[in-house]
PDB file of N, CA and C in Angstrom:
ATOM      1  N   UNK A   1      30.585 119.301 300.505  1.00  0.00           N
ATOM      2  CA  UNK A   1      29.912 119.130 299.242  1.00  0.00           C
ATOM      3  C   UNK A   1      30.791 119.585 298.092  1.00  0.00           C
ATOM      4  N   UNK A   2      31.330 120.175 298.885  1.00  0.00           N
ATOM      5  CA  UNK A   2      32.409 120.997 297.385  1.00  0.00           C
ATOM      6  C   UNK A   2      33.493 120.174 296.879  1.00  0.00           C
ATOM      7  N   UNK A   3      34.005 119.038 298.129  1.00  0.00           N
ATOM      8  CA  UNK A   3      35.101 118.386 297.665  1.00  0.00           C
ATOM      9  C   UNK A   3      34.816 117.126 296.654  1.00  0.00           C
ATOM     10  N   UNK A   4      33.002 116.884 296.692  1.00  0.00           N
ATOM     11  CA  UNK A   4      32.095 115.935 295.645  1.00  0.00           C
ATOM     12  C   UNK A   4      32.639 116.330 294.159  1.00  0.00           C
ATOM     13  N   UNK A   5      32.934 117.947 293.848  1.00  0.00           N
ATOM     14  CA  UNK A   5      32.549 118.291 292.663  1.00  0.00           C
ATOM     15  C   UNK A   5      33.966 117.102 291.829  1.00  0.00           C
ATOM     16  N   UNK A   6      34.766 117.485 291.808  1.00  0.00           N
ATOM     17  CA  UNK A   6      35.940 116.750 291.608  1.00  0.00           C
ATOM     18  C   UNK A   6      35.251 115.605 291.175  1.00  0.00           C
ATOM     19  N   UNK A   7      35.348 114.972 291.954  1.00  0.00           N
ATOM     20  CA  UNK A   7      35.297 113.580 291.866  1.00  0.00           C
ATOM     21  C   UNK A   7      33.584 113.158 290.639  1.00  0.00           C
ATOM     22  N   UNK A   8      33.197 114.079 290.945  1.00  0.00           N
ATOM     23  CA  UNK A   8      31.968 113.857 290.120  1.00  0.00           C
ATOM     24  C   UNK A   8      32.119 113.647 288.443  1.00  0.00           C
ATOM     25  N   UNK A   9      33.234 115.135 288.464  1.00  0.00           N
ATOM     26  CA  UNK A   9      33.665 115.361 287.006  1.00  0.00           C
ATOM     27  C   UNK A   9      34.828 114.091 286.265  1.00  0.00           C
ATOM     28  N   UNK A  10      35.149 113.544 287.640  1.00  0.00           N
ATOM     29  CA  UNK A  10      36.480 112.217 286.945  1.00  0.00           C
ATOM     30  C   UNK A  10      35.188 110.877 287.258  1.00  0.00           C
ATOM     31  N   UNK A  11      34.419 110.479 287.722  1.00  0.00           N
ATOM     32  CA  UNK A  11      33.601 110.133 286.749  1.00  0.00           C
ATOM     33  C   UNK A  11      32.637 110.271 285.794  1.00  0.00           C
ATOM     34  N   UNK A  12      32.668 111.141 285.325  1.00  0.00           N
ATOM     35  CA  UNK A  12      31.939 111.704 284.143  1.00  0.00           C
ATOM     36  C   UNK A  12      33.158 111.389 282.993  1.00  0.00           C
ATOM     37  N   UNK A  13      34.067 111.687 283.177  1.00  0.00           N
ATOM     38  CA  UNK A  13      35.029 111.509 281.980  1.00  0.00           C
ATOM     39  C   UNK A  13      35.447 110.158 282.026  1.00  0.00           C
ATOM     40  N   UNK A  14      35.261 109.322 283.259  1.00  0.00           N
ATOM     41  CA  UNK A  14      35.792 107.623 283.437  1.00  0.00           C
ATOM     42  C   UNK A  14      34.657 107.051 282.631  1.00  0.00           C
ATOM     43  N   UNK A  15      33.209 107.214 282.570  1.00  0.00           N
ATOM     44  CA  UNK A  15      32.166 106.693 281.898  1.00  0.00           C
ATOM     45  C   UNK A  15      32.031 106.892 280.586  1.00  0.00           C
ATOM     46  N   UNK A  16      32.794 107.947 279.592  1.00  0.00           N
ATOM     47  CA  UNK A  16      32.721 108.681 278.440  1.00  0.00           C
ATOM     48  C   UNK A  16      33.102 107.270 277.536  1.00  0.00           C
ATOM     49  N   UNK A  17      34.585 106.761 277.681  1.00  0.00           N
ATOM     50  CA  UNK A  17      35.216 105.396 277.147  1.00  0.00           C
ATOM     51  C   UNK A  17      34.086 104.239 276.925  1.00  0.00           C
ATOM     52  N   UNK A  18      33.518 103.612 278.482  1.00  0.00           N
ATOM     53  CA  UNK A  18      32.694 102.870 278.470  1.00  0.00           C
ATOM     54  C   UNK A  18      31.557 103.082 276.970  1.00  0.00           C
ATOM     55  N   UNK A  19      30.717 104.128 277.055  1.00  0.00           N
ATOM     56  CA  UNK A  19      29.740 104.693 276.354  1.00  0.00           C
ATOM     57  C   UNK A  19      30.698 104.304 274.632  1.00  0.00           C
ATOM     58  N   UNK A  20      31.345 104.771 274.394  1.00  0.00           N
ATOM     59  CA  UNK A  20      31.803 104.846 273.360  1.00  0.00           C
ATOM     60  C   UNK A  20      32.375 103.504 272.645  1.00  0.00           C
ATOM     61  N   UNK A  21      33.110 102.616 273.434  1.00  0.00           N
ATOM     62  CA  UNK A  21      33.068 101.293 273.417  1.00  0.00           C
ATOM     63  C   UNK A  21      31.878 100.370 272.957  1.00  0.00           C
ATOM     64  N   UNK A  22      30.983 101.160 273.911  1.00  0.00           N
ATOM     65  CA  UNK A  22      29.651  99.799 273.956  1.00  0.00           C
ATOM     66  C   UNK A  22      28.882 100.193 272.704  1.00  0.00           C
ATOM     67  N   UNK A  23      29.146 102.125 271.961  1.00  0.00           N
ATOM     68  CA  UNK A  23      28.413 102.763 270.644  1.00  0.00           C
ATOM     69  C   UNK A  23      29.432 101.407 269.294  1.00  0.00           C
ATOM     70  N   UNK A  24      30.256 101.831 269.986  1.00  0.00           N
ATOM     71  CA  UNK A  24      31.276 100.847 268.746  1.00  0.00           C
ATOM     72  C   UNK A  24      30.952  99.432 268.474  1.00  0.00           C
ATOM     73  N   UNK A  25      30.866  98.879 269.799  1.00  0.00           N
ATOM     74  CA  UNK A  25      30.345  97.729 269.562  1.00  0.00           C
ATOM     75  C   UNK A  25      29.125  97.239 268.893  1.00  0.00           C
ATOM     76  N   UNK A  26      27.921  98.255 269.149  1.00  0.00           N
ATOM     77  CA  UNK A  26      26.486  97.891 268.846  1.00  0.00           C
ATOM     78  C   UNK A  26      26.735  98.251 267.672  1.00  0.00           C
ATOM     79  N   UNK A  27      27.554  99.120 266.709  1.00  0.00           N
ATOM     80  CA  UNK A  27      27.210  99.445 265.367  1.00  0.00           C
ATOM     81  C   UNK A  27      28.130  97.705 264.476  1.00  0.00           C
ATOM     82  N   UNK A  28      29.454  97.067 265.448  1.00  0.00           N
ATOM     83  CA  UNK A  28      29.605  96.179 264.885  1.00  0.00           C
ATOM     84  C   UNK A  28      28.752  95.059 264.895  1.00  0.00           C
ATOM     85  N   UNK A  29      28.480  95.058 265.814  1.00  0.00           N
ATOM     86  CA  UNK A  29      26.974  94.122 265.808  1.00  0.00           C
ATOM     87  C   UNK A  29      25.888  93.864 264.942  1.00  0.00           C
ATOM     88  N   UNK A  30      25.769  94.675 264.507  1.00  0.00           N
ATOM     89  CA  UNK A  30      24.772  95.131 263.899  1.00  0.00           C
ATOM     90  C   UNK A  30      25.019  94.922 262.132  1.00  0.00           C
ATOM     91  N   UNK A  31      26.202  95.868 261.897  1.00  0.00           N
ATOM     92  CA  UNK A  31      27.030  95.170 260.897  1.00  0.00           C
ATOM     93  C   UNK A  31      26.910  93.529 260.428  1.00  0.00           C
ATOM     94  N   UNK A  32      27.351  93.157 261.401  1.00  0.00           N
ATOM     95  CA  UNK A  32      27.917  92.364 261.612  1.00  0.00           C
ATOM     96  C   UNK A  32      26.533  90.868 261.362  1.00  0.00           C
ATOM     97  N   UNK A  33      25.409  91.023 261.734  1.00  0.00           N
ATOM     98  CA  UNK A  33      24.039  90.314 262.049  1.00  0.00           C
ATOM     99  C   UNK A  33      23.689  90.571 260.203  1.00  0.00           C
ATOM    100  N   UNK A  34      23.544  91.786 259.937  1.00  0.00           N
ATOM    101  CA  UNK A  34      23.510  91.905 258.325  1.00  0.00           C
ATOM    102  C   UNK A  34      24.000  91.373 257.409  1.00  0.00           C
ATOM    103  N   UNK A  35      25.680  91.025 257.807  1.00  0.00           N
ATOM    104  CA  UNK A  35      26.225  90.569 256.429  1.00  0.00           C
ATOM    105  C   UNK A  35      25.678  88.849 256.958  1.00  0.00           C
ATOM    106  N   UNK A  36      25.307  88.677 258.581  1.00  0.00           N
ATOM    107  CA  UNK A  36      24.893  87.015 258.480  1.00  0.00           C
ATOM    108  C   UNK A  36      24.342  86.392 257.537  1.00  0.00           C
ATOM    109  N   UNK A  37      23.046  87.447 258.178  1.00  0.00           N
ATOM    110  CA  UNK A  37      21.566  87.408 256.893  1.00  0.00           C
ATOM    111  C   UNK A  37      21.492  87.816 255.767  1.00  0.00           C
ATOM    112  N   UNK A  38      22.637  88.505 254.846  1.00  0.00           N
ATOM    113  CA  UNK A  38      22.900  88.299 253.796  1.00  0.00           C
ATOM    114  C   UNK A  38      23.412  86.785 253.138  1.00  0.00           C
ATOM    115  N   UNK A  39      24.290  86.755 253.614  1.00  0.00           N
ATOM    116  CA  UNK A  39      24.965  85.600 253.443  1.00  0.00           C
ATOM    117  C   UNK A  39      24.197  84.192 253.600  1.00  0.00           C
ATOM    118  N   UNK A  40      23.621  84.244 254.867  1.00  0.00           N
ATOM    119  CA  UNK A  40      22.596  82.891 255.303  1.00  0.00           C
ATOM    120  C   UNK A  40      21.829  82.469 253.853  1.00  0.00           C
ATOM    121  N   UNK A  41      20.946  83.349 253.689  1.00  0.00           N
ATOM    122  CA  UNK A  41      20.001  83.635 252.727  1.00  0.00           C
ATOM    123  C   UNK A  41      20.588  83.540 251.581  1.00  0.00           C
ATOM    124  N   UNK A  42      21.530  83.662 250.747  1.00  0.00           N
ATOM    125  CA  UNK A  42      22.626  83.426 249.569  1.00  0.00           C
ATOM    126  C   UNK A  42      23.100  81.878 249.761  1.00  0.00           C
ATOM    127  N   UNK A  43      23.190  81.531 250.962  1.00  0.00           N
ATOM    128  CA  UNK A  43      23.681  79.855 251.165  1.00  0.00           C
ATOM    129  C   UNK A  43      22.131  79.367 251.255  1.00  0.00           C
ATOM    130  N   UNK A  44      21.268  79.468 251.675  1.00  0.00           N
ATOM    131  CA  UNK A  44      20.032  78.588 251.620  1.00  0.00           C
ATOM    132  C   UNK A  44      19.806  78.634 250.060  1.00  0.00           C
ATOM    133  N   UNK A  45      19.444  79.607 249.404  1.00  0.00           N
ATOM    134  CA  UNK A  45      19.214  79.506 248.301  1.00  0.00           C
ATOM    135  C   UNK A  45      19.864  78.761 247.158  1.00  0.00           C
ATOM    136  N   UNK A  46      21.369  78.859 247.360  1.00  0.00           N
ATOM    137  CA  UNK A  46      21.862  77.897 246.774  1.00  0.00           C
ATOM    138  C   UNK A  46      22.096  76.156 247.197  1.00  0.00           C
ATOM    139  N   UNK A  47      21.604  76.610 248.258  1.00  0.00           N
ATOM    140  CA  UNK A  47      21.675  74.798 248.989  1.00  0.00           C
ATOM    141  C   UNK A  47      20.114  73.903 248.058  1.00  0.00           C
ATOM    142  N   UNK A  48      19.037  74.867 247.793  1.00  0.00           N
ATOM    143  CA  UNK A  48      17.491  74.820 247.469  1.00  0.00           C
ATOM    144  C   UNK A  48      17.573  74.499 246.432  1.00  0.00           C
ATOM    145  N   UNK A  49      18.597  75.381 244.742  1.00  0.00           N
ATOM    146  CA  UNK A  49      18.161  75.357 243.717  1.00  0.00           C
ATOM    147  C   UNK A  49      19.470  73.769 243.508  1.00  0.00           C
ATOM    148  N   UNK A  50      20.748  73.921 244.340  1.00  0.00           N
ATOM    149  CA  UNK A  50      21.499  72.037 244.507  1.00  0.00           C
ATOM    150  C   UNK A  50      20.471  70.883 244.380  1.00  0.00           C
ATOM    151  N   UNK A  51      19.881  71.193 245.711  1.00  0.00           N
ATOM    152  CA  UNK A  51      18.633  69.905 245.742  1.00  0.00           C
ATOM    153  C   UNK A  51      18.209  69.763 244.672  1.00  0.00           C
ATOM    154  N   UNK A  52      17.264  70.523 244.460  1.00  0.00           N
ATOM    155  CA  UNK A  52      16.149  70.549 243.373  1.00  0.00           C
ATOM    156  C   UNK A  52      16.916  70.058 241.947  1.00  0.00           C
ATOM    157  N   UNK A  53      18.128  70.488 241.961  1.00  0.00           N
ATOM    158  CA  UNK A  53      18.948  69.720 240.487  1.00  0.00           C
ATOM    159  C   UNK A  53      19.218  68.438 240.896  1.00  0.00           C
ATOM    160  N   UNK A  54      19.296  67.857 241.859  1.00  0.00           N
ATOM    161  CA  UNK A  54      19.819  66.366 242.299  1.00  0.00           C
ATOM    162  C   UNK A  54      17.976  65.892 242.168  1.00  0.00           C
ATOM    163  N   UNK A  55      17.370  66.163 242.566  1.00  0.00           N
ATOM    164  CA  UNK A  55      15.982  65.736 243.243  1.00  0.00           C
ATOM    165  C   UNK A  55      15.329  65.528 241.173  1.00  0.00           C
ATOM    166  N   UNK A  56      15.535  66.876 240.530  1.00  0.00           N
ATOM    167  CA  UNK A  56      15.341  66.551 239.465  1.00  0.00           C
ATOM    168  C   UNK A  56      16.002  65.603 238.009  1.00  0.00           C
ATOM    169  N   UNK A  57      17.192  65.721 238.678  1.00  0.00           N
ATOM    170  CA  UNK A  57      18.104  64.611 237.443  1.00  0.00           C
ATOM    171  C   UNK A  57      17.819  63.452 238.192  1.00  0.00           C
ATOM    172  N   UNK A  58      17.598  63.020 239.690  1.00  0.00           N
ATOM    173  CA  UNK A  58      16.962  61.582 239.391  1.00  0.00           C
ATOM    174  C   UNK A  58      16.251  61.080 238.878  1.00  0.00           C
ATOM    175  N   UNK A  59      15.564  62.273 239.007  1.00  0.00           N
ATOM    176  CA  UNK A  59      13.520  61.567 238.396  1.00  0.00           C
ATOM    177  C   UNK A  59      13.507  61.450 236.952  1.00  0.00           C
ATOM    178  N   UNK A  60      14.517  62.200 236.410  1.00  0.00           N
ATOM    179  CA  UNK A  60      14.665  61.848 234.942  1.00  0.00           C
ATOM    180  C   UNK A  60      15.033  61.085 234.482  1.00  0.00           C
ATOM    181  N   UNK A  61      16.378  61.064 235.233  1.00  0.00           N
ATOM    182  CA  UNK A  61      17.168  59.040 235.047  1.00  0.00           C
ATOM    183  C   UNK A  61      16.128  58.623 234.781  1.00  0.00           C
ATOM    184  N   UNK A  62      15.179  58.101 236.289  1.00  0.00           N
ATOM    185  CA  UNK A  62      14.740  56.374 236.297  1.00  0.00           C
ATOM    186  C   UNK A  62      13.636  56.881 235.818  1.00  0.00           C
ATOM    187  N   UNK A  63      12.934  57.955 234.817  1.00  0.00           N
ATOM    188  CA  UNK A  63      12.025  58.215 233.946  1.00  0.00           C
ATOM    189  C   UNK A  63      12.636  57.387 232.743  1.00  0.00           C
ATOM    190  N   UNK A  64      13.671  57.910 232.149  1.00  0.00           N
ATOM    191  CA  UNK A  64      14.003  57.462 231.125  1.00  0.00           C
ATOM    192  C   UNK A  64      14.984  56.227 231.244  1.00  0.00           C
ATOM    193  N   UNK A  65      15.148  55.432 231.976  1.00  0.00           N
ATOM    194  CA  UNK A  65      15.170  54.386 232.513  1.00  0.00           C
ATOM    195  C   UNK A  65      14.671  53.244 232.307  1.00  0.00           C
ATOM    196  N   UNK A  66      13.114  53.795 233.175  1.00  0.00           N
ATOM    197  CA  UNK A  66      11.997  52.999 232.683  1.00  0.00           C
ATOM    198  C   UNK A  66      11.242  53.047 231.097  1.00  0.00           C
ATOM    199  N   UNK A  67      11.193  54.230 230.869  1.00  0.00           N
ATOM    200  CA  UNK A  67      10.695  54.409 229.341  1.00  0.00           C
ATOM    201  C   UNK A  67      11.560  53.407 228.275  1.00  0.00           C
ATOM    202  N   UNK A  68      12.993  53.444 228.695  1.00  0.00           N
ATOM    203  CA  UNK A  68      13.634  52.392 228.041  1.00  0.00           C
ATOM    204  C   UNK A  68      14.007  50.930 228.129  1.00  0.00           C
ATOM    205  N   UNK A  69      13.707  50.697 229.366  1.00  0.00           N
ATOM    206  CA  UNK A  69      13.180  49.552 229.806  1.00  0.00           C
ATOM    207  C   UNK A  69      11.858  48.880 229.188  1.00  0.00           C
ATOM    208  N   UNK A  70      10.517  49.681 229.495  1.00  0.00           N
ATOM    209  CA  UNK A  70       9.978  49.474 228.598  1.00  0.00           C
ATOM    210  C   UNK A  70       9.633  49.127 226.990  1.00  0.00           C
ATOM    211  N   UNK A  71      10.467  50.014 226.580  1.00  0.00           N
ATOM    212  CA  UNK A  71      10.876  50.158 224.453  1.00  0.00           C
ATOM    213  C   UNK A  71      11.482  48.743 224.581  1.00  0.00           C
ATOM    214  N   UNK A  72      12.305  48.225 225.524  1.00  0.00           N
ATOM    215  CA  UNK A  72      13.341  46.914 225.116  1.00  0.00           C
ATOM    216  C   UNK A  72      12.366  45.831 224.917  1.00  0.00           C
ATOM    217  N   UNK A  73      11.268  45.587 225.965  1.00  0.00           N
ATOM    218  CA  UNK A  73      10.819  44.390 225.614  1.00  0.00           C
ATOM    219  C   UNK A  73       9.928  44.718 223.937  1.00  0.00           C
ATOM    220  N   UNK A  74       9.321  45.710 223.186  1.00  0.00           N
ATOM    221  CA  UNK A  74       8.886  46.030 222.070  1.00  0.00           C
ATOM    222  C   UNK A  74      10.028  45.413 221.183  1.00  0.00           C
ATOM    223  N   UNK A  75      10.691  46.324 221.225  1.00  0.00           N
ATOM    224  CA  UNK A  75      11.921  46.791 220.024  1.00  0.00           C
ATOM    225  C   UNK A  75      12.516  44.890 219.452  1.00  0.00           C
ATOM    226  N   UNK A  76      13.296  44.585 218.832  1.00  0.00           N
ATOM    227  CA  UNK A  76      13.936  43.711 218.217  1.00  0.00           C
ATOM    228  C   UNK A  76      15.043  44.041 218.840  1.00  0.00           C
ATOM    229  N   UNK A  77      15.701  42.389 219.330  1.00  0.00           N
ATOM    230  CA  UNK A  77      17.145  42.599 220.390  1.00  0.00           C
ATOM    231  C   UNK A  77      17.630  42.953 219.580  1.00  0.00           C
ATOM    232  N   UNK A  78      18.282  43.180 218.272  1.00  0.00           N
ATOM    233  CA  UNK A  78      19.474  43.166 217.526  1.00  0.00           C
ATOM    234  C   UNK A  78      19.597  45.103 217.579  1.00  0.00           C
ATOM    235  N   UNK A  79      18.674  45.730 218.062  1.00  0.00           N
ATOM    236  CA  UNK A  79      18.258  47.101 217.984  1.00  0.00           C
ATOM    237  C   UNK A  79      18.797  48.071 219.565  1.00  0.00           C
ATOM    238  N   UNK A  80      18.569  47.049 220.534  1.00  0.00           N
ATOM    239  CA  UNK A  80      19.201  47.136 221.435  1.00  0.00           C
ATOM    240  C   UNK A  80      20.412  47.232 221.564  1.00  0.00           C
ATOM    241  N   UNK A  81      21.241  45.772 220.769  1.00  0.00           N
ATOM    242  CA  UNK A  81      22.586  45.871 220.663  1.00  0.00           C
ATOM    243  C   UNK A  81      23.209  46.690 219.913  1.00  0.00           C
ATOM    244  N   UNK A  82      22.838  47.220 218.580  1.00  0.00           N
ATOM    245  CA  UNK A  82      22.893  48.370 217.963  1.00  0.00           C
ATOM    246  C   UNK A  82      23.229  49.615 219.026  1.00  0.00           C
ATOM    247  N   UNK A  83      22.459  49.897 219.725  1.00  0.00           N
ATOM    248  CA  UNK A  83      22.015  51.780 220.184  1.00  0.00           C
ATOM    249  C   UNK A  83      23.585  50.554 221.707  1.00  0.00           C
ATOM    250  N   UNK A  84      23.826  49.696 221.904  1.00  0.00           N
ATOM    251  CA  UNK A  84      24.548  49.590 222.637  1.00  0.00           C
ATOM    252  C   UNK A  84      26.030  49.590 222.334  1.00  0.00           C
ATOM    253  N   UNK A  85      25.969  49.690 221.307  1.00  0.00           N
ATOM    254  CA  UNK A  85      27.407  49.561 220.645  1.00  0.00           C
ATOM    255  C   UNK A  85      27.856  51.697 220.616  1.00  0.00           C
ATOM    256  N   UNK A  86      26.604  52.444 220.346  1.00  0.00           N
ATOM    257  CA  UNK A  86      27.260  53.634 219.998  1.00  0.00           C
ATOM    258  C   UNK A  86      26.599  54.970 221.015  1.00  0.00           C
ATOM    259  N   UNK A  87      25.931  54.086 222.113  1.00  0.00           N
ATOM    260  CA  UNK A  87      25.407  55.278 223.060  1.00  0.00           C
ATOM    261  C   UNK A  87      26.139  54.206 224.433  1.00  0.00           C
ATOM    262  N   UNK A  88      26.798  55.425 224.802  1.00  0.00           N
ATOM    263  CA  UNK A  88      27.860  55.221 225.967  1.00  0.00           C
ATOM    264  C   UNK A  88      27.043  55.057 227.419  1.00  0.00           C
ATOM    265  N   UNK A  89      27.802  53.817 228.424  1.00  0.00           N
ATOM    266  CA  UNK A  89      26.875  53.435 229.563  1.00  0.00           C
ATOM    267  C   UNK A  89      26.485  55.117 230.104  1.00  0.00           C
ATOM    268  N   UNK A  90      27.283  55.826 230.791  1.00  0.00           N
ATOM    269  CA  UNK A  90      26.508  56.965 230.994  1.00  0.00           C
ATOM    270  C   UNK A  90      25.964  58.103 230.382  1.00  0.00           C
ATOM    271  N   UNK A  91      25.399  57.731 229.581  1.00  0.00           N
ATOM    272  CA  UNK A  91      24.360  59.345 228.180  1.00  0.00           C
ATOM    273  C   UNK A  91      23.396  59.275 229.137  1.00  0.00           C
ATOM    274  N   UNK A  92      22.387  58.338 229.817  1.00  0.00           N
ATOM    275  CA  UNK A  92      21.339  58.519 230.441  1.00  0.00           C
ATOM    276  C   UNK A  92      21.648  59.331 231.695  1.00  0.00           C
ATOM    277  N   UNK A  93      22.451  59.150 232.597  1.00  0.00           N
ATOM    278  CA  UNK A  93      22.627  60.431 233.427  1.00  0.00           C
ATOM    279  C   UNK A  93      23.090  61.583 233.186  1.00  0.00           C
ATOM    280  N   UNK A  94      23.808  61.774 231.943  1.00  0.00           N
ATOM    281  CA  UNK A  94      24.780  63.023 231.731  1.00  0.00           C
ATOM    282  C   UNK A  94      23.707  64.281 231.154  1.00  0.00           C
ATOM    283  N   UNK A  95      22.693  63.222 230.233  1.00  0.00           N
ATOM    284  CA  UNK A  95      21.618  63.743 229.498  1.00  0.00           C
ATOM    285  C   UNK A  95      20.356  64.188 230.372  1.00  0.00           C
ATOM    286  N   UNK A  96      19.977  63.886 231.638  1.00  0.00           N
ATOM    287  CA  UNK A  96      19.393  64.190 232.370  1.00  0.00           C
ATOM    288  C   UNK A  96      20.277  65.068 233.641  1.00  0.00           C
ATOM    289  N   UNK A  97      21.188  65.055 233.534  1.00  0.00           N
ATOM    290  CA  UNK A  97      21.920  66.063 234.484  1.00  0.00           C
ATOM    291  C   UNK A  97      21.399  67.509 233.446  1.00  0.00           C
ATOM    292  N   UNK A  98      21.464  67.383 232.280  1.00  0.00           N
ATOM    293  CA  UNK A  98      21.520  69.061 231.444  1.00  0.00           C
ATOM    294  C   UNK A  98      20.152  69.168 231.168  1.00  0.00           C
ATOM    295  N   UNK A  99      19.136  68.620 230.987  1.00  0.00           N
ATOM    296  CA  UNK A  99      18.036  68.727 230.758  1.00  0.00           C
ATOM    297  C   UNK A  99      17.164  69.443 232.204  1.00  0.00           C
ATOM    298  N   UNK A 100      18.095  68.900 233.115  1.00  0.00           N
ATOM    299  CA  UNK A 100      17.549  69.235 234.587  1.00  0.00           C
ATOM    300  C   UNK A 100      18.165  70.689 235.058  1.00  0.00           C
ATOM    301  N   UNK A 101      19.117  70.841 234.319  1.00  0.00           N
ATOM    302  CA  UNK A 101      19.783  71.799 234.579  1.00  0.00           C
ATOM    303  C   UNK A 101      18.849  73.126 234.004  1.00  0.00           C
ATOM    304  N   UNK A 102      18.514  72.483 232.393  1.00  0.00           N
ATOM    305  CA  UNK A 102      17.850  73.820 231.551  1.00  0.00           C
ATOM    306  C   UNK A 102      16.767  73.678 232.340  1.00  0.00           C
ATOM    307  N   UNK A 103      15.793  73.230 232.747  1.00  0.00           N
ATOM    308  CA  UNK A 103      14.642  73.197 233.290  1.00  0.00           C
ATOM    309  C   UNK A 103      14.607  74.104 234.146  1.00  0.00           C
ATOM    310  N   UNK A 104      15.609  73.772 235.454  1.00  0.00           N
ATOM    311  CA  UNK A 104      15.919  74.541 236.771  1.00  0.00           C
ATOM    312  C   UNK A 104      15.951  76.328 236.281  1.00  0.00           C
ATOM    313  N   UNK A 105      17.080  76.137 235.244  1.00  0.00           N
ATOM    314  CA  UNK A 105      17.251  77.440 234.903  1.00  0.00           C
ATOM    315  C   UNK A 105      16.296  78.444 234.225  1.00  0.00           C
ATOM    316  N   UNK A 106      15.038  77.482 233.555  1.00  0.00           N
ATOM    317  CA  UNK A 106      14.171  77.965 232.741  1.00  0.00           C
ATOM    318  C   UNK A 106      13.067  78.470 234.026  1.00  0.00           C
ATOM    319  N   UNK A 107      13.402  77.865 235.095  1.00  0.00           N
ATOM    320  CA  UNK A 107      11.950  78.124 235.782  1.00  0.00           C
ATOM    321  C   UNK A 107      11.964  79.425 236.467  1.00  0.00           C
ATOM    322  N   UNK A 108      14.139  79.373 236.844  1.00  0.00           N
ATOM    323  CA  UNK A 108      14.823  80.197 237.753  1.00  0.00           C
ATOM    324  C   UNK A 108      14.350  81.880 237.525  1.00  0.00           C
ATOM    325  N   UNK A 109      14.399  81.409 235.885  1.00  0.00           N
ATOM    326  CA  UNK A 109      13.656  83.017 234.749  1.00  0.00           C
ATOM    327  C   UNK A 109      13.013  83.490 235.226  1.00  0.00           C
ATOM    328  N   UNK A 110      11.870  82.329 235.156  1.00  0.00           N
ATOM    329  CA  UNK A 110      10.565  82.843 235.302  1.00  0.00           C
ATOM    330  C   UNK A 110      10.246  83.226 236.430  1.00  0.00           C
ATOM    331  N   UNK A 111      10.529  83.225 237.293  1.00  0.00           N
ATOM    332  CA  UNK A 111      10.266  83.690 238.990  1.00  0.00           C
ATOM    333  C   UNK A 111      11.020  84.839 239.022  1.00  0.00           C
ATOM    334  N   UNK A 112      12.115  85.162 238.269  1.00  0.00           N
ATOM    335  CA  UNK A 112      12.679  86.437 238.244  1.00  0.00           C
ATOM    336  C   UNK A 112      11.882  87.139 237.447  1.00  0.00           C
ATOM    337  N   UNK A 113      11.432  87.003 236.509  1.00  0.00           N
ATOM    338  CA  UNK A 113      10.352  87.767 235.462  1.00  0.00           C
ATOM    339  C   UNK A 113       9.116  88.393 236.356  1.00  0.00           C
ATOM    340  N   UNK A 114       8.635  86.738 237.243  1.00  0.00           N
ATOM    341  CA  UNK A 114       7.156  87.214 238.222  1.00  0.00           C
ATOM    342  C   UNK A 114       7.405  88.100 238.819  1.00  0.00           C
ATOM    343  N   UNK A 115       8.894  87.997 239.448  1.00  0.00           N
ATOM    344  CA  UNK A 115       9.141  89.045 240.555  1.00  0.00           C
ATOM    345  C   UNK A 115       9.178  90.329 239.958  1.00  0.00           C
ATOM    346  N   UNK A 116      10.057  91.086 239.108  1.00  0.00           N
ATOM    347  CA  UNK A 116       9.918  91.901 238.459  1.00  0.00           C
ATOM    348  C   UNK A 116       9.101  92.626 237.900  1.00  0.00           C
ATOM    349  N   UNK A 117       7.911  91.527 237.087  1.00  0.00           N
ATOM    350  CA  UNK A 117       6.587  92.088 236.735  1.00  0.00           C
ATOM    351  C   UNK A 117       5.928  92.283 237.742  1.00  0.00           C
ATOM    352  N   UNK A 118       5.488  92.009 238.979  1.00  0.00           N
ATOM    353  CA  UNK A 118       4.729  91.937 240.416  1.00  0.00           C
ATOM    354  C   UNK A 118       4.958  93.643 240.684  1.00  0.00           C
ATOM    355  N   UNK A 119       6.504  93.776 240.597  1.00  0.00           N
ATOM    356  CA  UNK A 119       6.574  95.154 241.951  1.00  0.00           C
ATOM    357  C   UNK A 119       6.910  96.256 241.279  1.00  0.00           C
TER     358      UNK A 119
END
């Protein structure tokens, strides 16, 4: 029994590494799962408020699109050719790209405001 002790104590010190390895590892892990879900959550959000600017400068286009589609058959052609001579083929998307933009950003506020006022 006595010649056990030995050997008992060299694995006790062979298992110490293991332990310490696997402490190292779980704290990178762990680390490591955090900055995911930081990050994940920073890319969804900006993938959400992308859409929502594409999803909203369309609807404005073929809003104002149609609204001007409409005005043409009213209006006098010579009025048409007028606003065609000094408003450039793309003002209708460029003008609804920034309008969609302030919107997005105006709303972006306000949910930061709710949040803020809430907690």
């Amino acid at each position: 029994m006595i010649q056990l002790l030995p050997i008992v104590s060299g694995i006790s010190a062979a298992l110490r590494l293991p332990a310490l390895v696997a402490f190292i590892a779980q704290i990178a892990t762990t680390l490591f799962g955090w900055f995911f879900i930081a990050k994940a959550r920073n890319v969804t959000i900006n993938l959400v408020i992308i859409t929502l600017l594409i999803g909203l400068t369309l609807a404005l286009t073929l809003a104002i699109y149609t609204l001007a589609t409409g005005l043409s058959y009213v209006t006098p052609p010579f009025w048409s050719q007028t606003a065609g001579m000094f408003i450039p083929n793309n003002a209708i998307p460029c003008v609804s790209a920034i309008y969609s933009a302030r919107l997005l950003r105006w709303v972006w506020e306000w949910k930061f405001y709710a949040i803020v006022r809430a907690a």
